[in-house]
Protein backbone atom coordinates (compact mmCIF):
# COMPACT_ATOMS: atom_id res chain seq x y z
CA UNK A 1 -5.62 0.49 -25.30
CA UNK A 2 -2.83 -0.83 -27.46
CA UNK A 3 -2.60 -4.52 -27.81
CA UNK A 4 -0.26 -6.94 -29.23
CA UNK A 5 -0.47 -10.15 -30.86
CA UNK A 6 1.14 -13.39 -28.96
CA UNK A 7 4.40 -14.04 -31.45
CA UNK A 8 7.02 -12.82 -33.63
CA UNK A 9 5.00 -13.43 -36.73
CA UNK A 10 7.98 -15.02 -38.24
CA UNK A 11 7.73 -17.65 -40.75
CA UNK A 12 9.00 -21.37 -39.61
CA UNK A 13 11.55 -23.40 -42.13
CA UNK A 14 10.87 -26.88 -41.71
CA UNK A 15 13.73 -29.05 -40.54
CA UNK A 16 14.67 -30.69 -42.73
CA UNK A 17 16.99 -34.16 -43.08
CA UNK A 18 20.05 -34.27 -43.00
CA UNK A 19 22.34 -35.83 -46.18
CA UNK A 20 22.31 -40.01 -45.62
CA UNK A 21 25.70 -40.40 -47.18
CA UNK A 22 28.65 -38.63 -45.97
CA UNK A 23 30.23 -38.21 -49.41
CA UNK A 24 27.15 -36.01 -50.11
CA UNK A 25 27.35 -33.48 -47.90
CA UNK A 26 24.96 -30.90 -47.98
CA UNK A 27 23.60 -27.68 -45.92
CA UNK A 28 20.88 -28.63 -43.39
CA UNK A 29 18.24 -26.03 -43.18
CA UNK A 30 18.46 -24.14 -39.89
CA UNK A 31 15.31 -24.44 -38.01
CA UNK A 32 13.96 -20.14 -37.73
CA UNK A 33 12.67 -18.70 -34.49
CA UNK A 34 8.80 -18.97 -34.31
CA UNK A 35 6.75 -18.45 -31.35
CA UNK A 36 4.24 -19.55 -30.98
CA UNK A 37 0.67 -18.27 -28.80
CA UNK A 38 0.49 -19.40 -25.23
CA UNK A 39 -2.29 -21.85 -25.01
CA UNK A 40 -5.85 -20.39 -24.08
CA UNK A 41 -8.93 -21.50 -23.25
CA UNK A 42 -11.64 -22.39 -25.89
CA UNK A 43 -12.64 -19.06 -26.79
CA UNK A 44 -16.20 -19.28 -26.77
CA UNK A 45 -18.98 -16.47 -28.95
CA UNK A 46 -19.24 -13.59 -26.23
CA UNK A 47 -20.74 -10.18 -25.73
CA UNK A 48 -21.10 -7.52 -23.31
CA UNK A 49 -24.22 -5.43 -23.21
CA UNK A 50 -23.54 -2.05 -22.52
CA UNK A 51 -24.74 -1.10 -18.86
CA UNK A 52 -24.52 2.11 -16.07
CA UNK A 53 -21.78 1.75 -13.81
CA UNK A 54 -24.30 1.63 -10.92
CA UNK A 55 -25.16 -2.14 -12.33
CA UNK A 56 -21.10 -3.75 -10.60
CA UNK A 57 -21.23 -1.90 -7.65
CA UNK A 58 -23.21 -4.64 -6.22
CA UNK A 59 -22.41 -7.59 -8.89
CA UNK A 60 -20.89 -10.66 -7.14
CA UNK A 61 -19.01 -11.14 -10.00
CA UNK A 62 -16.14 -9.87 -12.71
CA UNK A 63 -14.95 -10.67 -15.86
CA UNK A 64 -11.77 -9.91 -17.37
CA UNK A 65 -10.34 -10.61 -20.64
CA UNK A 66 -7.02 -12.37 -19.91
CA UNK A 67 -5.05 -11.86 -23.01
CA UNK A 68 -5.97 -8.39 -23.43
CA UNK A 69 -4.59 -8.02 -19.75
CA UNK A 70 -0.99 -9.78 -20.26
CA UNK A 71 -0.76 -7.93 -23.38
CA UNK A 72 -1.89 -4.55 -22.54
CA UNK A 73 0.20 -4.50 -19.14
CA UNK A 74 3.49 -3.04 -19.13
CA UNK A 75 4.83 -6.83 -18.00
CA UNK A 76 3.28 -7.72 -21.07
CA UNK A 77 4.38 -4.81 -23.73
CA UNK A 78 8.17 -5.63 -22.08
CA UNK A 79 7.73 -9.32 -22.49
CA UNK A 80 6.55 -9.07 -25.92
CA UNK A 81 9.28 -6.40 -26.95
CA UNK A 82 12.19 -8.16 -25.57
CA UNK A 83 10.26 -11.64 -27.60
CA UNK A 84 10.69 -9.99 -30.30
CA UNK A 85 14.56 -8.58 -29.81
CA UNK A 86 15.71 -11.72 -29.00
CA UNK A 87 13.83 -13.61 -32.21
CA UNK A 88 15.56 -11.13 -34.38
CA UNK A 89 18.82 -12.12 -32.84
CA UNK A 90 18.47 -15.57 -33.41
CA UNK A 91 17.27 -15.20 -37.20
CA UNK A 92 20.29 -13.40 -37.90
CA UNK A 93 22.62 -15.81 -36.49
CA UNK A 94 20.53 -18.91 -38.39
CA UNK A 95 21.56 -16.80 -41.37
CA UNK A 96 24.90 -15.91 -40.60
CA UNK A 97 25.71 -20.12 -40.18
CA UNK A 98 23.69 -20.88 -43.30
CA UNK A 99 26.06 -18.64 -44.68
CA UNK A 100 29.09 -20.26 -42.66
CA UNK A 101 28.15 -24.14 -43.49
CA UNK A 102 27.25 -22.97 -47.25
CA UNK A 103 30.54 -21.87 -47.61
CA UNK A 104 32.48 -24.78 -46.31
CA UNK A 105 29.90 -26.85 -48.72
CA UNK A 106 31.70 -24.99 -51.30
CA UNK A 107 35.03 -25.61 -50.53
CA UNK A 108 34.51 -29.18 -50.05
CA UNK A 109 32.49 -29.92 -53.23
CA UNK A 110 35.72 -27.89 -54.87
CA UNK A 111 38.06 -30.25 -53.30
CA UNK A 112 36.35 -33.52 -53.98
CA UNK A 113 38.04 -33.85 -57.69
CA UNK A 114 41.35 -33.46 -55.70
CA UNK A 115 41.45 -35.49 -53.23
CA UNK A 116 41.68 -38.97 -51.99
CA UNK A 117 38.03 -40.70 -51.64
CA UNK A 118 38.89 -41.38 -48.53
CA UNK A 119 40.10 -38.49 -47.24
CA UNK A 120 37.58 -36.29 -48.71
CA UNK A 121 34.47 -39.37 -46.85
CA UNK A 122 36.46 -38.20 -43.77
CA UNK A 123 36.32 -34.28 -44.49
CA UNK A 124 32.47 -35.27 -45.49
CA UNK A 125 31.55 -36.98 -42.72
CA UNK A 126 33.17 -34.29 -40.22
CA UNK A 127 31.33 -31.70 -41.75
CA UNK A 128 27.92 -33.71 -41.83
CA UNK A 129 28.58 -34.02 -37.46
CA UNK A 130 29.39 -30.12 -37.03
CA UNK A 131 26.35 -28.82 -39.51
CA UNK A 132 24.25 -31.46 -37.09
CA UNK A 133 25.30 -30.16 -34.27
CA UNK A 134 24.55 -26.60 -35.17
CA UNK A 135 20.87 -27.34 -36.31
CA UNK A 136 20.29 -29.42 -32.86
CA UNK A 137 21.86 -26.24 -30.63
CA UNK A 138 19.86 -23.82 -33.11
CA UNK A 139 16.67 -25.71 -32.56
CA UNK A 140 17.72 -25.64 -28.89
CA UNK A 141 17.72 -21.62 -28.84
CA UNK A 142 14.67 -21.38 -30.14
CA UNK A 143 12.84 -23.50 -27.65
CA UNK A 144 14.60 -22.20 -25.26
CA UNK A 145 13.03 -18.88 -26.40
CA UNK A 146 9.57 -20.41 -26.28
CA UNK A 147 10.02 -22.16 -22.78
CA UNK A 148 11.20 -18.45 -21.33
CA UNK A 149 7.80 -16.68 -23.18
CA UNK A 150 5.54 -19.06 -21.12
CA UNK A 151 7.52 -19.21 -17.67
CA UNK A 152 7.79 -15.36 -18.15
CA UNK A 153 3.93 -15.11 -18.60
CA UNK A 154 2.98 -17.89 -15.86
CA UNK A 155 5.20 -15.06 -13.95
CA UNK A 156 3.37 -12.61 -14.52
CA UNK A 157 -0.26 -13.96 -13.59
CA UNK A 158 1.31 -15.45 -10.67
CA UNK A 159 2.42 -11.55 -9.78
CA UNK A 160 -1.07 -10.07 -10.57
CA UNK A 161 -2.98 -12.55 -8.42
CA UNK A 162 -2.61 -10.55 -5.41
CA UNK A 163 -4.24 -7.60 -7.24
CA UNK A 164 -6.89 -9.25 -8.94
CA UNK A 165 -8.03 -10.33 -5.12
CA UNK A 166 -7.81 -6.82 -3.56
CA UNK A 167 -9.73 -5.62 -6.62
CA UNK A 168 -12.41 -8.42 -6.51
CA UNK A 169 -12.77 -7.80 -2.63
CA UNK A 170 -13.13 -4.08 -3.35
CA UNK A 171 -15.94 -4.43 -5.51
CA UNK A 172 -17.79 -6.96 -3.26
CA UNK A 173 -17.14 -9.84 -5.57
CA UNK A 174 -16.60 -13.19 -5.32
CA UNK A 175 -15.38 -14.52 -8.08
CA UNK A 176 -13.41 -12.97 -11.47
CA UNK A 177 -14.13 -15.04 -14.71
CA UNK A 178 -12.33 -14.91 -18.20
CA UNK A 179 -14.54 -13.10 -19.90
CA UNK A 180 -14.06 -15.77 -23.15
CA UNK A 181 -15.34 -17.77 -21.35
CA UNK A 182 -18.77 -16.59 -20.70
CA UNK A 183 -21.82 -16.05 -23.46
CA UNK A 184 -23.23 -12.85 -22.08
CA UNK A 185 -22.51 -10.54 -19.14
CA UNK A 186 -22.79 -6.91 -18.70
CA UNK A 187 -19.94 -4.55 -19.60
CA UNK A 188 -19.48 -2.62 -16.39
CA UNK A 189 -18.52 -5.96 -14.64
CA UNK A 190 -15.27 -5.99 -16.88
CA UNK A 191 -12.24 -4.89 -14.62
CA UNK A 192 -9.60 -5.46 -17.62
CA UNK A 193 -8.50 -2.13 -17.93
CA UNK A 194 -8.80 -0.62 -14.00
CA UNK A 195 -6.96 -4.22 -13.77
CA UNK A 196 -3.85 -2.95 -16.12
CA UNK A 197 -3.62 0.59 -14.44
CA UNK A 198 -3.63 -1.87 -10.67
CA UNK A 199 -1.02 -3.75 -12.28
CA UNK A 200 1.53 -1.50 -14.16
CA UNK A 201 1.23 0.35 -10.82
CA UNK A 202 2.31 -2.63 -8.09
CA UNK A 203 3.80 -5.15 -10.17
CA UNK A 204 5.42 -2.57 -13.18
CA UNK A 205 7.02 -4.36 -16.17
CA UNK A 206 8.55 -7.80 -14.39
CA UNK A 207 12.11 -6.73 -15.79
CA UNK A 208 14.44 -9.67 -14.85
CA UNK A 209 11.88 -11.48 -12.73
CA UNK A 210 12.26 -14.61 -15.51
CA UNK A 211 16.20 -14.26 -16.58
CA UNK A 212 16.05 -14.46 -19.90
CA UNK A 213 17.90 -18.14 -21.78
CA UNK A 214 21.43 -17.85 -22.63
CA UNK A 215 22.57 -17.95 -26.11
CA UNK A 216 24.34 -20.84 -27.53
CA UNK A 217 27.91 -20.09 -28.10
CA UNK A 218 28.76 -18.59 -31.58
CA UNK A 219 30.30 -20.58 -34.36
CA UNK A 220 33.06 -19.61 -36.62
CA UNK A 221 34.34 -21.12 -39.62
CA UNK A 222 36.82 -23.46 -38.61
């Protein structure tokens, strides 16, 4: 069973100051989408010991492992490709305005020599507010992206709750445990996987159930 990793795997740029003196003004790095893992539980050393089938038909309880079940679900695969999409998306527009303000940061530097100090302080200090603004929205976007990965996966347990009851009650249990959680326990207990096929079956792939954030509006040169 196919499983992928929580996050885009994409490196972070720090964010870094911004220039203290107008005159000086200089590109401000633009922060880069990273997301990162949903928190989890203390994940604790486990094992199953391999047992017959005939061993859960009367155990009063089940494990599950709960990342493998986001993950492995078709909510999950969705949630994790469209992560992804939309990560790329927002790297390429961090580069495309590190591009933009580098540019103007050119243009300015060339026009310092030639013009008034106080008219180029005033083109310095105009640029300093926009490339500030731009890093804050940026930042924005990407937390925005983070916020919509955990409200789409609180979503999705929210949707499979039903499920994991009507499975629990047909196997005479009374309880379903995170299998990280727990030292020991038997393997046939584990209802991960009859748990995805329940789920890609009633719930499918959650498309649209968590609209996804929209993007700040683009910047141009001005």
């Amino acid at each position: 069973m196919p499983v992928l990793r929580t996050g885009l795997g994409l490196v972070a740029a720090a964010l870094m100051a911004l220039p203290a003196a107008a005159q000086d003004a200089t590109v401000p790095d633009i922060p880069a989408p990273e997301i990162p893992p949903i928190a989890t539980p203390p994940v604790l050393p486990n094992s199953t010991i391999p047992s017959p089938e005939e061993a859960a038909e009367s155990a009063p309880i089940l494990t599950l492992d709960q990342e493998v079940l986001y993950l492995s679900s078709a909510w999950g695969l969705r949630a994790q490709a469209r992560l992804e999409a939309k990560g790329e998306e927002v790297t390429a527009e961090n580069d495309r305005l590190t591009q933009l303000l580098s540019s103007e940061e050119a243009r300015l530097t060339e026009q310092r020599s030639t013009l008034p100090a106080a008219e180029f302080r005033e083109l310095a200090e105009s640029f300093d507010i926009r490339a500030t603004r731009i890093r804050r929205e940026r930042a924005q976007a990407v937390q925005d992206l983070n916020a919509w990965a955990e409200a789409d996966r609180a979503a999705f347990f929210r949707a499979a709750l039903p499920v994991m009851g009507q499975v629990m009650q047909d196997r005479g249990a009374v309880a379903v445990l995170d299998r990280r959680t727990i030292f020991v326990s038997l393997d046939a207990i584990d209802v991960t996987e009859q748990l995805v096929a329940a789920l890609d079956d009633r719930i499918g792939d959650g498309e649209g159930v968590v609209p996804l954030p929209e993007p700040p509006p683009s910047e141009d040169a001005p």
